[in-house]
PDB file of N, CA and C in Angstrom:
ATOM      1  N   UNK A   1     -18.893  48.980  85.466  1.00  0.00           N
ATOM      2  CA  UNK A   1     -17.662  49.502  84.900  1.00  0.00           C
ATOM      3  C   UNK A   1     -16.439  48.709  85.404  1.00  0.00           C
ATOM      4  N   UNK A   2     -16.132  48.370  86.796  1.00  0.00           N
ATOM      5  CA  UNK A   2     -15.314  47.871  87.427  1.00  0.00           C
ATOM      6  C   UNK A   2     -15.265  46.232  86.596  1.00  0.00           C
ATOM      7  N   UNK A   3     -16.413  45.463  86.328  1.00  0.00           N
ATOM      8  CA  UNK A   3     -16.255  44.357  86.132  1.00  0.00           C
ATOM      9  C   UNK A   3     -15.990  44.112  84.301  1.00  0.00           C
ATOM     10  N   UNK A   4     -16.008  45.542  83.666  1.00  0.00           N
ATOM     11  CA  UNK A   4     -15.564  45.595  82.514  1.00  0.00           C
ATOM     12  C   UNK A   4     -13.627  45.331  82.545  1.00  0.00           C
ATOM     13  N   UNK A   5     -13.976  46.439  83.209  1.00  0.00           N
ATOM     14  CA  UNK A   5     -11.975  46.257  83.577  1.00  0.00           C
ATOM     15  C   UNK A   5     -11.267  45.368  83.851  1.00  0.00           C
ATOM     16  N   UNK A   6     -11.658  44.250  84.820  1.00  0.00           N
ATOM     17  CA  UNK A   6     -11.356  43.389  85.403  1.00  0.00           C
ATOM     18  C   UNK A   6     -11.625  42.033  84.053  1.00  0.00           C
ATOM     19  N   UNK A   7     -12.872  42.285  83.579  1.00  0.00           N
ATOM     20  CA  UNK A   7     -12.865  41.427  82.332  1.00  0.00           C
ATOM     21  C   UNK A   7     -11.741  41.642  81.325  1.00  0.00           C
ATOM     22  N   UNK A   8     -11.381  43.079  81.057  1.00  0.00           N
ATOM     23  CA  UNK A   8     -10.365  43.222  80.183  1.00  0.00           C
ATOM     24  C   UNK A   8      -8.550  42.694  80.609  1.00  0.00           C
ATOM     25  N   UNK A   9      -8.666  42.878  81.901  1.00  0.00           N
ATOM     26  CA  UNK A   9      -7.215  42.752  82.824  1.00  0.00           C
ATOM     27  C   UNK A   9      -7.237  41.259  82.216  1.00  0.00           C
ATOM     28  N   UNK A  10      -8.453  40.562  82.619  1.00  0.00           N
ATOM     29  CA  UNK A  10      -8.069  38.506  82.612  1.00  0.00           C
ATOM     30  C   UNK A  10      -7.810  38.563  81.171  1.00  0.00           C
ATOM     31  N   UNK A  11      -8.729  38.950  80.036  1.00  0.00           N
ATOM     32  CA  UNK A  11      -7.919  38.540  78.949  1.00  0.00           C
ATOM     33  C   UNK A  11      -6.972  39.135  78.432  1.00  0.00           C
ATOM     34  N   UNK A  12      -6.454  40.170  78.633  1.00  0.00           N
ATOM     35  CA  UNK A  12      -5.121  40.402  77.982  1.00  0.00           C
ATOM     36  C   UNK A  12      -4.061  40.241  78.755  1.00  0.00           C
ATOM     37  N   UNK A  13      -4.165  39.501  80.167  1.00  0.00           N
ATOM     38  CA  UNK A  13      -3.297  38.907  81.176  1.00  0.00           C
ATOM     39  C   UNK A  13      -3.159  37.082  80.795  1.00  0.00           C
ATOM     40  N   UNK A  14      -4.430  36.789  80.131  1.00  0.00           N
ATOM     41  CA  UNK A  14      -4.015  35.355  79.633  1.00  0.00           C
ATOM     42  C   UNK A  14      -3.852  34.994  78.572  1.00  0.00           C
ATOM     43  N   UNK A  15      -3.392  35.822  77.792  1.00  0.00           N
ATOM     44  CA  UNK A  15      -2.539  36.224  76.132  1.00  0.00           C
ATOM     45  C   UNK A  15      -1.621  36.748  76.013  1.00  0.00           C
ATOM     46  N   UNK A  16      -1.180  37.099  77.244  1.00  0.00           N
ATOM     47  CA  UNK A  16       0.090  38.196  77.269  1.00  0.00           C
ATOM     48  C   UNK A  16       1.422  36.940  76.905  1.00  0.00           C
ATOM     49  N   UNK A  17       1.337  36.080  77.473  1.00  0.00           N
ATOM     50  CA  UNK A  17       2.562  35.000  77.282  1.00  0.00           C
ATOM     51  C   UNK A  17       2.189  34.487  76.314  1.00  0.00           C
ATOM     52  N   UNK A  18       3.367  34.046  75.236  1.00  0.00           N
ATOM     53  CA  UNK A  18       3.013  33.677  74.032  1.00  0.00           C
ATOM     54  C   UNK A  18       4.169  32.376  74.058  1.00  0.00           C
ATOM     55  N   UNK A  19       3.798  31.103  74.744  1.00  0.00           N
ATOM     56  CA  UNK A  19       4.257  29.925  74.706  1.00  0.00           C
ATOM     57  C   UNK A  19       4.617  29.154  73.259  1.00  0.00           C
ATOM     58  N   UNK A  20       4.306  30.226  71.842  1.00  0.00           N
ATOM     59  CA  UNK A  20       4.259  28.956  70.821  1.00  0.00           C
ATOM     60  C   UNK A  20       6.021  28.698  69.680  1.00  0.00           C
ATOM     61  N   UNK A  21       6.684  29.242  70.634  1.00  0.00           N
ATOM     62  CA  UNK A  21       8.661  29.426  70.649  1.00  0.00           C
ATOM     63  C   UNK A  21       9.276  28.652  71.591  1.00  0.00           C
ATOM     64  N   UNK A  22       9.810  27.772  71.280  1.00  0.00           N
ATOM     65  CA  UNK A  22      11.131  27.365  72.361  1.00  0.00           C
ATOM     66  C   UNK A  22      11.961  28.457  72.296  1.00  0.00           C
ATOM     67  N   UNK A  23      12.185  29.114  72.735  1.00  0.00           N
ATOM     68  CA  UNK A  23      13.720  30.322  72.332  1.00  0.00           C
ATOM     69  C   UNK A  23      14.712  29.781  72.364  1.00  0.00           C
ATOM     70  N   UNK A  24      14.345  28.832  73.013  1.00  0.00           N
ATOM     71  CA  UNK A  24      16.102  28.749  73.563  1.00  0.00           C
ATOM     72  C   UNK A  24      16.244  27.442  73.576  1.00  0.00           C
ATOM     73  N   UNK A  25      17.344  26.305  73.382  1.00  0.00           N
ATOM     74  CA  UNK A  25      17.202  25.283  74.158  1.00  0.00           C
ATOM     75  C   UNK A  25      17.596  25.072  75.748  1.00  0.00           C
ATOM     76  N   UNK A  26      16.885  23.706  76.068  1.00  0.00           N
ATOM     77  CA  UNK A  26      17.285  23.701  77.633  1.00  0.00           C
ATOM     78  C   UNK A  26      16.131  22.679  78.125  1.00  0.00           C
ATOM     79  N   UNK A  27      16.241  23.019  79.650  1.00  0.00           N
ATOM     80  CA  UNK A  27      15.285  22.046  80.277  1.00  0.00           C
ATOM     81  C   UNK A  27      13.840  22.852  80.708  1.00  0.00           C
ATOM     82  N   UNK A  28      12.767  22.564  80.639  1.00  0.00           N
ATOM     83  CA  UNK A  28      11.888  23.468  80.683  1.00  0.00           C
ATOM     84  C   UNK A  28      10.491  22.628  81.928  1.00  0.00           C
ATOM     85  N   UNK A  29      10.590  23.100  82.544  1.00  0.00           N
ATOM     86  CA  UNK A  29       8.974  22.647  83.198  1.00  0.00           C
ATOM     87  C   UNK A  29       7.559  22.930  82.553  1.00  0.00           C
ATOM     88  N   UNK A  30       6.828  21.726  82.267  1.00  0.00           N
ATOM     89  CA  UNK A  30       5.849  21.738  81.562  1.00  0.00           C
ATOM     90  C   UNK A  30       5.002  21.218  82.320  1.00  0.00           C
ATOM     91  N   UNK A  31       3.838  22.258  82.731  1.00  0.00           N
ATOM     92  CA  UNK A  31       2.380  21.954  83.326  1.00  0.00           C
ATOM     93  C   UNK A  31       1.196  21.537  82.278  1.00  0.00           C
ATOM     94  N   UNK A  32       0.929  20.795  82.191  1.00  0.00           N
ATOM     95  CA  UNK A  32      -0.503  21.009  81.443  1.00  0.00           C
ATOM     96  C   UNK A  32      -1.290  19.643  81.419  1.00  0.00           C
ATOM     97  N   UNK A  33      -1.731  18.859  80.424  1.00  0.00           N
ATOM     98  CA  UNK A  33      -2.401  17.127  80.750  1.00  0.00           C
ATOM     99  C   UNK A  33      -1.802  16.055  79.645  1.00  0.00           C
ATOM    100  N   UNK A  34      -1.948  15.485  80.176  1.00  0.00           N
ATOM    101  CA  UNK A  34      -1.490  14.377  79.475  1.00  0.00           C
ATOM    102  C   UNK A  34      -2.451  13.697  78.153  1.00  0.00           C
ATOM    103  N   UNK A  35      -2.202  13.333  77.199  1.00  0.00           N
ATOM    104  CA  UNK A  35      -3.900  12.851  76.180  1.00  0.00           C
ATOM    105  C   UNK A  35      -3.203  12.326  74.848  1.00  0.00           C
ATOM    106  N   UNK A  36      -4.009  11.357  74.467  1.00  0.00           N
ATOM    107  CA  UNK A  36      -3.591  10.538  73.585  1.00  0.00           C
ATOM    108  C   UNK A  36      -4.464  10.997  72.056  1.00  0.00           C
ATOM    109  N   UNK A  37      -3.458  11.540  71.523  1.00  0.00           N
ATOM    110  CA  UNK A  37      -3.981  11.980  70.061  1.00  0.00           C
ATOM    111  C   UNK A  37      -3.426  11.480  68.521  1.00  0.00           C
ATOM    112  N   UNK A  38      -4.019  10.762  67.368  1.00  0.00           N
ATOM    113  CA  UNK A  38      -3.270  10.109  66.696  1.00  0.00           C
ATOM    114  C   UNK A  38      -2.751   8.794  66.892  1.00  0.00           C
ATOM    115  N   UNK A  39      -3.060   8.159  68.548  1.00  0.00           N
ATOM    116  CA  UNK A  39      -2.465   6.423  68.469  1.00  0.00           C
ATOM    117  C   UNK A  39      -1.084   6.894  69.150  1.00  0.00           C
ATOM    118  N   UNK A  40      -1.040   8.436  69.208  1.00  0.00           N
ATOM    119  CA  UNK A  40       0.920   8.372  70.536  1.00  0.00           C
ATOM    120  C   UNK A  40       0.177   9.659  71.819  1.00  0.00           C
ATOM    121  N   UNK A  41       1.255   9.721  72.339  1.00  0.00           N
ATOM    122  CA  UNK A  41       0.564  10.522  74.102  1.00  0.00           C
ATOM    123  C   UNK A  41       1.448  11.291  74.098  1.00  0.00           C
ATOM    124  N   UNK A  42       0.921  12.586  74.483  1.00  0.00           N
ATOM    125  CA  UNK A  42       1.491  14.036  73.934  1.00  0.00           C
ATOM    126  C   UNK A  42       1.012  14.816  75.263  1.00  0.00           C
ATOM    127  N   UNK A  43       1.924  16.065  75.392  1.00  0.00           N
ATOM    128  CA  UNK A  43       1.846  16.696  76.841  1.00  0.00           C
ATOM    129  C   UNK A  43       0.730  18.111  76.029  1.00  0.00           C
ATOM    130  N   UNK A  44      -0.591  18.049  76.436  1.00  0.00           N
ATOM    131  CA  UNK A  44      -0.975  19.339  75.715  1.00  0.00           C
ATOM    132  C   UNK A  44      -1.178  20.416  76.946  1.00  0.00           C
ATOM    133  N   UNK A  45      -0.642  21.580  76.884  1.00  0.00           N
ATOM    134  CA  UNK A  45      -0.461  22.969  77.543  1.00  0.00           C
ATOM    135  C   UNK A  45      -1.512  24.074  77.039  1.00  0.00           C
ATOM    136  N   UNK A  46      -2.113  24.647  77.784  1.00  0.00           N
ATOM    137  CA  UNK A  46      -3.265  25.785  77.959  1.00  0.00           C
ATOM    138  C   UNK A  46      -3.856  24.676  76.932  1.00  0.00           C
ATOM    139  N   UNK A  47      -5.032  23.972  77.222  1.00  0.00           N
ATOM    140  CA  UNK A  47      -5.940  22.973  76.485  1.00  0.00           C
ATOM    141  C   UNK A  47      -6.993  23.815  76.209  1.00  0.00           C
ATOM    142  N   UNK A  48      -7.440  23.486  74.848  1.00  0.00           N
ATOM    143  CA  UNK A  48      -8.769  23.969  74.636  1.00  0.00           C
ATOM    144  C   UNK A  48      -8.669  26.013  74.379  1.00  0.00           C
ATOM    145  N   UNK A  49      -7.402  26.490  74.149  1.00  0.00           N
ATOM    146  CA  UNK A  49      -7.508  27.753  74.011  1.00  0.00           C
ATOM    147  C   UNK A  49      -6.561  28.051  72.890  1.00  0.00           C
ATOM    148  N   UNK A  50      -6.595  29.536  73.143  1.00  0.00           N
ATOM    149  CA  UNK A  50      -5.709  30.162  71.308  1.00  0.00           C
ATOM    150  C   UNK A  50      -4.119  30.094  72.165  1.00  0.00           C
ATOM    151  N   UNK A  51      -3.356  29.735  72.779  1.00  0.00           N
ATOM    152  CA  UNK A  51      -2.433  29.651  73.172  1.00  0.00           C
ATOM    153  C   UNK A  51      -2.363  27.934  73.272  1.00  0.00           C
ATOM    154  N   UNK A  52      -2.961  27.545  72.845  1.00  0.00           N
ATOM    155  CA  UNK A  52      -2.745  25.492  73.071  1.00  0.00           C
ATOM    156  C   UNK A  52      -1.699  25.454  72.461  1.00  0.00           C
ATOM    157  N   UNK A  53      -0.365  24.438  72.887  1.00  0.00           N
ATOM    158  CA  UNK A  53       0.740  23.601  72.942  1.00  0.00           C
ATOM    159  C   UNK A  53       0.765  22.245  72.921  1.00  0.00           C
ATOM    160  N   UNK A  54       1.201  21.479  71.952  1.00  0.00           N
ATOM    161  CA  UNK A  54       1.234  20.136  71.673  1.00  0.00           C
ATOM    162  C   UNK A  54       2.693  19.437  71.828  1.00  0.00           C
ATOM    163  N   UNK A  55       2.787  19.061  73.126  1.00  0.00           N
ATOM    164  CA  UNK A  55       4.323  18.882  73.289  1.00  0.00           C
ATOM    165  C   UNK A  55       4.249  17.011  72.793  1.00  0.00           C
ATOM    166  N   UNK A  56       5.029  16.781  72.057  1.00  0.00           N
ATOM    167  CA  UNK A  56       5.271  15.155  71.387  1.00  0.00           C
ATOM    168  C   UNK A  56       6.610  15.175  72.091  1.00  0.00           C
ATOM    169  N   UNK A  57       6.712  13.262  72.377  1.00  0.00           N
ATOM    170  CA  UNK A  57       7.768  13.097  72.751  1.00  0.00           C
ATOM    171  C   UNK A  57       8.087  11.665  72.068  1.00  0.00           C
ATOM    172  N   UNK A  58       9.025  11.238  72.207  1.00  0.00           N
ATOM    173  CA  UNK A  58       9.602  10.363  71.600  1.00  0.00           C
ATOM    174  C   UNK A  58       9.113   9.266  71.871  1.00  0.00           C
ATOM    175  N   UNK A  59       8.727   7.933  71.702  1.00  0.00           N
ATOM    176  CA  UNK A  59       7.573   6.763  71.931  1.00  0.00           C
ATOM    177  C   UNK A  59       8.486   5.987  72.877  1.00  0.00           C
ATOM    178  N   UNK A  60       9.808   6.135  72.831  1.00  0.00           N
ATOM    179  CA  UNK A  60      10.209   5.657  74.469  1.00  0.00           C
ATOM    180  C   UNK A  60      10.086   6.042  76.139  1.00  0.00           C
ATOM    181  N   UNK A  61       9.601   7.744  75.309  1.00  0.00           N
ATOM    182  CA  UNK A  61       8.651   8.322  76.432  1.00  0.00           C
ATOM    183  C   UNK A  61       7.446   8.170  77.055  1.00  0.00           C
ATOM    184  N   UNK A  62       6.991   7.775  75.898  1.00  0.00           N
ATOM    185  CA  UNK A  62       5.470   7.649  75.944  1.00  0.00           C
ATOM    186  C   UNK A  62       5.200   7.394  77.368  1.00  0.00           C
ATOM    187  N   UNK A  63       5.831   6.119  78.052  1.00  0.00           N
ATOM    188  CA  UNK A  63       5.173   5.285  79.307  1.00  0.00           C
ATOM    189  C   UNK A  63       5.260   5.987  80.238  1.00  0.00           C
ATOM    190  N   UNK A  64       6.389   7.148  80.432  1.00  0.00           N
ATOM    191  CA  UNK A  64       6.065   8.267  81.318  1.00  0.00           C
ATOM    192  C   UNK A  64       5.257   8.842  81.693  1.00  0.00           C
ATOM    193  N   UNK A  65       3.999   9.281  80.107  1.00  0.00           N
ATOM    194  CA  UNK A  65       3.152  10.115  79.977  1.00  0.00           C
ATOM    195  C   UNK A  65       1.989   8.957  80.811  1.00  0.00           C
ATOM    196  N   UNK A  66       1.972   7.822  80.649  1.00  0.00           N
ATOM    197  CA  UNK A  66       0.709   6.496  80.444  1.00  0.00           C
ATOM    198  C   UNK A  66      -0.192   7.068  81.845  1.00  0.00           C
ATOM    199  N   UNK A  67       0.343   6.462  82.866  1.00  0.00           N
ATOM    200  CA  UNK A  67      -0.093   7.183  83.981  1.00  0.00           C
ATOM    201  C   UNK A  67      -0.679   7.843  84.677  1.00  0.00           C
ATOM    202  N   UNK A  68      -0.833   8.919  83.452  1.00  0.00           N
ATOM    203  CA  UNK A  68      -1.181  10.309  83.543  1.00  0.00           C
ATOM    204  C   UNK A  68      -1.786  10.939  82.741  1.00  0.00           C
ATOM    205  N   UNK A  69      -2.287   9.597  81.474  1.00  0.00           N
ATOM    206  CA  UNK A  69      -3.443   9.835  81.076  1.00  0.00           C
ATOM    207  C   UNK A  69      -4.676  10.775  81.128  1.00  0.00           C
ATOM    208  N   UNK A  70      -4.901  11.899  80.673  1.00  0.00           N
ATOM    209  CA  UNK A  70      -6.263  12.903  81.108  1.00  0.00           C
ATOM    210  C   UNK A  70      -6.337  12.942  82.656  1.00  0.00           C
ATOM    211  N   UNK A  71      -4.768  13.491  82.978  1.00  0.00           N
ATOM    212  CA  UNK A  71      -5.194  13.611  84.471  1.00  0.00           C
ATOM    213  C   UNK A  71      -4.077  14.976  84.185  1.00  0.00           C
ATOM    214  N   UNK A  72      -3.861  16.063  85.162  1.00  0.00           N
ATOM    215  CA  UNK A  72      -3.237  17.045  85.190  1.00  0.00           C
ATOM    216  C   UNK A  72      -1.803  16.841  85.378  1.00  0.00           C
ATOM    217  N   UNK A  73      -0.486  16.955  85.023  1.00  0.00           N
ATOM    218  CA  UNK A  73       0.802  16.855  85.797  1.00  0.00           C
ATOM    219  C   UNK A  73       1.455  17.618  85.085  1.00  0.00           C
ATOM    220  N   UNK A  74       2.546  17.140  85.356  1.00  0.00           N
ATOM    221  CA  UNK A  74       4.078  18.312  85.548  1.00  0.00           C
ATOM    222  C   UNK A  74       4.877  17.296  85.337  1.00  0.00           C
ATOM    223  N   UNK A  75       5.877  17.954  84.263  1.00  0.00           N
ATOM    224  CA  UNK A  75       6.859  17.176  83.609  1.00  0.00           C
ATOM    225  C   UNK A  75       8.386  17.958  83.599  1.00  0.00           C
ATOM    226  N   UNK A  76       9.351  17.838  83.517  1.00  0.00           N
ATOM    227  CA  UNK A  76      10.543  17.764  83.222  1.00  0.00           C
ATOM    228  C   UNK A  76      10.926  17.463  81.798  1.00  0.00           C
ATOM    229  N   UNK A  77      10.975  18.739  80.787  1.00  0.00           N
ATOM    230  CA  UNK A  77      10.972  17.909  79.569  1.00  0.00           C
ATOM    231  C   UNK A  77      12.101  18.897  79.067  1.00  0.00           C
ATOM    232  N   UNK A  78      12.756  18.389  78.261  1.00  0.00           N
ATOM    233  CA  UNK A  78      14.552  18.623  77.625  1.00  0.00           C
ATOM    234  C   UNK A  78      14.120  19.005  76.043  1.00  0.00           C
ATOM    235  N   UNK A  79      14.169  20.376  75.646  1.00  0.00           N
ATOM    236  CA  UNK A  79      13.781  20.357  74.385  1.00  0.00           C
ATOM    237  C   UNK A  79      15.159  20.812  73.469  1.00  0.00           C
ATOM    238  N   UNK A  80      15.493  19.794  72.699  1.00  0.00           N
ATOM    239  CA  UNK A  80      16.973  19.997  72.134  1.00  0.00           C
ATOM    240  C   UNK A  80      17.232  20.576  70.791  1.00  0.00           C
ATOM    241  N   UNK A  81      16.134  21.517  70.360  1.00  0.00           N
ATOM    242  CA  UNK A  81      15.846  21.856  69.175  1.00  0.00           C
ATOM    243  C   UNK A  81      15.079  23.142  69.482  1.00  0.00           C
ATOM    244  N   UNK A  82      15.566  24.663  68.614  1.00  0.00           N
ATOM    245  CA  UNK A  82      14.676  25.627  68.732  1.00  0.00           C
ATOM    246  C   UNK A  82      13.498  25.690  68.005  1.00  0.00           C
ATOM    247  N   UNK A  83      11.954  25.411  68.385  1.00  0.00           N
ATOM    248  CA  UNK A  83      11.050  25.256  67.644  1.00  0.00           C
ATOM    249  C   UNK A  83       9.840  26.529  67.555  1.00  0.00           C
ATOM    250  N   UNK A  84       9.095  26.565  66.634  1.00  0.00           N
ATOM    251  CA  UNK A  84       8.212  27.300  66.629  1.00  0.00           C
ATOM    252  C   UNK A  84       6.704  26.884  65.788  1.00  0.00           C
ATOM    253  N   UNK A  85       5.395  27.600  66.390  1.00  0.00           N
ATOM    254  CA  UNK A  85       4.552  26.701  66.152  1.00  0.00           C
ATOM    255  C   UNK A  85       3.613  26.052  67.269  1.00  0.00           C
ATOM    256  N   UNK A  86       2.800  25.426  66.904  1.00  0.00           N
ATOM    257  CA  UNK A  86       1.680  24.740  68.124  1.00  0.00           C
ATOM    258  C   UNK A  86       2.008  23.440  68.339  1.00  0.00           C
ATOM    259  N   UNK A  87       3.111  23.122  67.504  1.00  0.00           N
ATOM    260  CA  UNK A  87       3.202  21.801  68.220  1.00  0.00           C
ATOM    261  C   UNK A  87       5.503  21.735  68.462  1.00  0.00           C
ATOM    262  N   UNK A  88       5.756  21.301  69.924  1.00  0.00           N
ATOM    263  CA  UNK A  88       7.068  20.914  70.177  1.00  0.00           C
ATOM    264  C   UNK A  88       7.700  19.648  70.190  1.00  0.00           C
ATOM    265  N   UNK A  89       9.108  19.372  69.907  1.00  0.00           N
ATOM    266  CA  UNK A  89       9.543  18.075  70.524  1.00  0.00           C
ATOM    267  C   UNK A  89      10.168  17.979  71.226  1.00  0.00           C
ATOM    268  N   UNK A  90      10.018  17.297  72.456  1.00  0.00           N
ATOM    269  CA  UNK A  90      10.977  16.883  74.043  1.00  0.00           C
ATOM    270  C   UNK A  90      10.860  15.740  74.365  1.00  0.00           C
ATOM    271  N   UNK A  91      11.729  16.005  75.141  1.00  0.00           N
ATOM    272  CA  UNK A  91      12.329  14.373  75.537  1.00  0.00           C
ATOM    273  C   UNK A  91      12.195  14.866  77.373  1.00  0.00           C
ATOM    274  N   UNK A  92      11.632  13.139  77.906  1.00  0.00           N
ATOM    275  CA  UNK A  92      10.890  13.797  79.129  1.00  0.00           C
ATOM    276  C   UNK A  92      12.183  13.123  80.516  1.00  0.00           C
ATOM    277  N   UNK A  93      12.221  14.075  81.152  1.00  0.00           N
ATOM    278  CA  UNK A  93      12.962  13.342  82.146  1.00  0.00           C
ATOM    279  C   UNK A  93      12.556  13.182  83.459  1.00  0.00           C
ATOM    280  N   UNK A  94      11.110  14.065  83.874  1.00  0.00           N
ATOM    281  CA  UNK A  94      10.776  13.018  84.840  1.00  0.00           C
ATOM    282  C   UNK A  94       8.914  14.388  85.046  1.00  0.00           C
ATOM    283  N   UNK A  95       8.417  13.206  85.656  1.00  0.00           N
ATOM    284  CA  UNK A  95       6.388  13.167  85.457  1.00  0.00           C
ATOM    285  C   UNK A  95       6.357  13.184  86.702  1.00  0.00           C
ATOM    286  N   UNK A  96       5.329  14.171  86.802  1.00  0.00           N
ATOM    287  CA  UNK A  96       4.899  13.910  88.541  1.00  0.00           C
ATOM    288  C   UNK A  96       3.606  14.383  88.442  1.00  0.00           C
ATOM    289  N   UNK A  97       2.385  14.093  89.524  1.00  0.00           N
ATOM    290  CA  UNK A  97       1.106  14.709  89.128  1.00  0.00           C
ATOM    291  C   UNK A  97       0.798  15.791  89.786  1.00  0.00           C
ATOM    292  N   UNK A  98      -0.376  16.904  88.976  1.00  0.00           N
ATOM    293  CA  UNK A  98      -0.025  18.134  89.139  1.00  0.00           C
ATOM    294  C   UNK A  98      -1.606  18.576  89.885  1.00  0.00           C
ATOM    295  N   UNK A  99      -1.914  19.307  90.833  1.00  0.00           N
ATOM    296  CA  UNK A  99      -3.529  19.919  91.406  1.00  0.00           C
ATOM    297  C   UNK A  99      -3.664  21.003  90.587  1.00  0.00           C
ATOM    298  N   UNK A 100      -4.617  20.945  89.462  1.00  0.00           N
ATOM    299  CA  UNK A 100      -5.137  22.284  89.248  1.00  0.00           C
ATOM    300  C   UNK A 100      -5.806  22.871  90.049  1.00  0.00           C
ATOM    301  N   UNK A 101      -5.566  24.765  89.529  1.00  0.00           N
ATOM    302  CA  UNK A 101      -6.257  25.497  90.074  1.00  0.00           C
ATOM    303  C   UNK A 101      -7.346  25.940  89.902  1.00  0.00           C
ATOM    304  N   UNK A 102      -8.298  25.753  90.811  1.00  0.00           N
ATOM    305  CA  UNK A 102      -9.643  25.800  90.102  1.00  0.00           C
ATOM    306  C   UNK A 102     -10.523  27.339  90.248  1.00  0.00           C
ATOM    307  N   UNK A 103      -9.443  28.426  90.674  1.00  0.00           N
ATOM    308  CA  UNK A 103      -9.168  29.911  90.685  1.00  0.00           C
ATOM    309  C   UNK A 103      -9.263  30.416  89.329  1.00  0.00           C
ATOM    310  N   UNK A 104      -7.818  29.737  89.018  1.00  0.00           N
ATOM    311  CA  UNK A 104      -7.395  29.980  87.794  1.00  0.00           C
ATOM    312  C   UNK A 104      -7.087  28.720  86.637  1.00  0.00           C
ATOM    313  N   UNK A 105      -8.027  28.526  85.740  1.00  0.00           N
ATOM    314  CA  UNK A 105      -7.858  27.710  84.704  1.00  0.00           C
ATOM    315  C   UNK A 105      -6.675  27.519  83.899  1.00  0.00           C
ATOM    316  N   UNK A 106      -6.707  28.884  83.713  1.00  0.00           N
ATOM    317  CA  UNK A 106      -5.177  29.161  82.929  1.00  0.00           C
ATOM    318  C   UNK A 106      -3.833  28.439  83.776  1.00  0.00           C
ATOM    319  N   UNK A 107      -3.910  28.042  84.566  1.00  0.00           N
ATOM    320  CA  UNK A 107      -2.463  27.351  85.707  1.00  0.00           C
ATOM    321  C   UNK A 107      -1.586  26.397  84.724  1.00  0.00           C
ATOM    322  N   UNK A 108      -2.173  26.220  83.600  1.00  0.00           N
ATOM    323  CA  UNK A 108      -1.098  25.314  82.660  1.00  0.00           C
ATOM    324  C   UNK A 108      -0.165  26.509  82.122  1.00  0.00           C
ATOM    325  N   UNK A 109       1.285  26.011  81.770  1.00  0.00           N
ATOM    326  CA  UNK A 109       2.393  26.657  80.861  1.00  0.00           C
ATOM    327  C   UNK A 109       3.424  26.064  80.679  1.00  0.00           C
ATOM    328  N   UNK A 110       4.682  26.538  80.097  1.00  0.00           N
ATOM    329  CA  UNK A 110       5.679  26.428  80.168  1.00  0.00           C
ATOM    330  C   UNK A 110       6.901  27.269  80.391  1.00  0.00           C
ATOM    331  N   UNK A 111       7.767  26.834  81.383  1.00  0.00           N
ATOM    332  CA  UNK A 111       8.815  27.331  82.107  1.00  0.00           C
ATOM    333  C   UNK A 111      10.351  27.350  81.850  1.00  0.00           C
ATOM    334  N   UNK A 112      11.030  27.777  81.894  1.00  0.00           N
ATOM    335  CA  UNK A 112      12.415  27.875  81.266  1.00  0.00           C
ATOM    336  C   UNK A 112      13.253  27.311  82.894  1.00  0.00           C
ATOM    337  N   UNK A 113      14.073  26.634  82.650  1.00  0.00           N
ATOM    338  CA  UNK A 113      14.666  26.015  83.551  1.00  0.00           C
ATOM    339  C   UNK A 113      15.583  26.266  83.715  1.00  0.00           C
ATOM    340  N   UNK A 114      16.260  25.949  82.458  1.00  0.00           N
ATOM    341  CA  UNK A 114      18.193  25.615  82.499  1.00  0.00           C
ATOM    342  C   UNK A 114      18.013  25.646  80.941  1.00  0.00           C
ATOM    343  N   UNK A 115      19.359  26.609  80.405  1.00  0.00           N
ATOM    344  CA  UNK A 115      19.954  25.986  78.758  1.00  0.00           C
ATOM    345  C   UNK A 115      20.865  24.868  79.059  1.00  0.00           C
ATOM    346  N   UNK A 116      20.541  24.091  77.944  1.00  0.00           N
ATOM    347  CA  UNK A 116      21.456  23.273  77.111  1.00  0.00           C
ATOM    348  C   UNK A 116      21.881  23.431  75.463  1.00  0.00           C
ATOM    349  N   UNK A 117      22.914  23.306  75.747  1.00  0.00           N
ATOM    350  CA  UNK A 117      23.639  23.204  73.749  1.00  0.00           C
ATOM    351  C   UNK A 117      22.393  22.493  73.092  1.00  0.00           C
ATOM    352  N   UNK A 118      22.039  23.459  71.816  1.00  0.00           N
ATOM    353  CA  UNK A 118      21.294  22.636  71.064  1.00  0.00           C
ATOM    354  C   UNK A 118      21.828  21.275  69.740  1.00  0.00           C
ATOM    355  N   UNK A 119      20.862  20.602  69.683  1.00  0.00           N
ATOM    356  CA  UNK A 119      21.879  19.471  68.911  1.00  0.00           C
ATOM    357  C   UNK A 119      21.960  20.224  67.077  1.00  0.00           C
TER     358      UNK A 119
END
């Protein structure tokens, strides 16, 4: 019984956030991997689930992402447009690499930072 509950707590605790809205513009922290889809390199968030995020960035970004290729990190990304949908556009201002948790799978998302005026 206990491990019914506890089954029910994880999934409606890892659906409860619904990442597929910018609300707002601003600067946002983005966890998730780096991966090359289509011939450009895109930040994808909760991978492989019904909450997946396809963050695109502009191809002067790209070399930010290179690096970090199918490896885990954390980005700094400026989204200047309110979007909605599975896939976003940002502009990245700075990559660093990230340790998943191997607790919790779910450790990818996205974070609200700071607003900025949208364009």
């Amino acid at each position: 019984m206990r491990a019914i509950a506890f089954l029910y707590m994880l999934l409606t605790s890892a659906h409860a956030q619904d990442w597929t809205k910018i609300s707002a513009c601003g600067e946002y922290q983005v966890r998730g991997v780096a991966r090359s889809i289509k011939n450009s390199l895109v930040i994808v968030v909760n991978e492989k689930s019904r909450s997946e995020i396809i963050v695109k960035v502009p191809v002067r970004n790209e070399a930010y992402l290179a690096p970090y290729l199918d490896k885990p990190m954390e980005a700094l990304v400026l989204f200047a447009k309110k979007a909605a949908g599975a896939e976003v556009n940002g502009k990245i201002k700075e990559v660093k690499p990230r340790l998943p948790n191997p607790i919790n799978p779910m450790d990818t998302g996205i974070k609200f930072i700071s607003k900025v005026a949208c364009e």
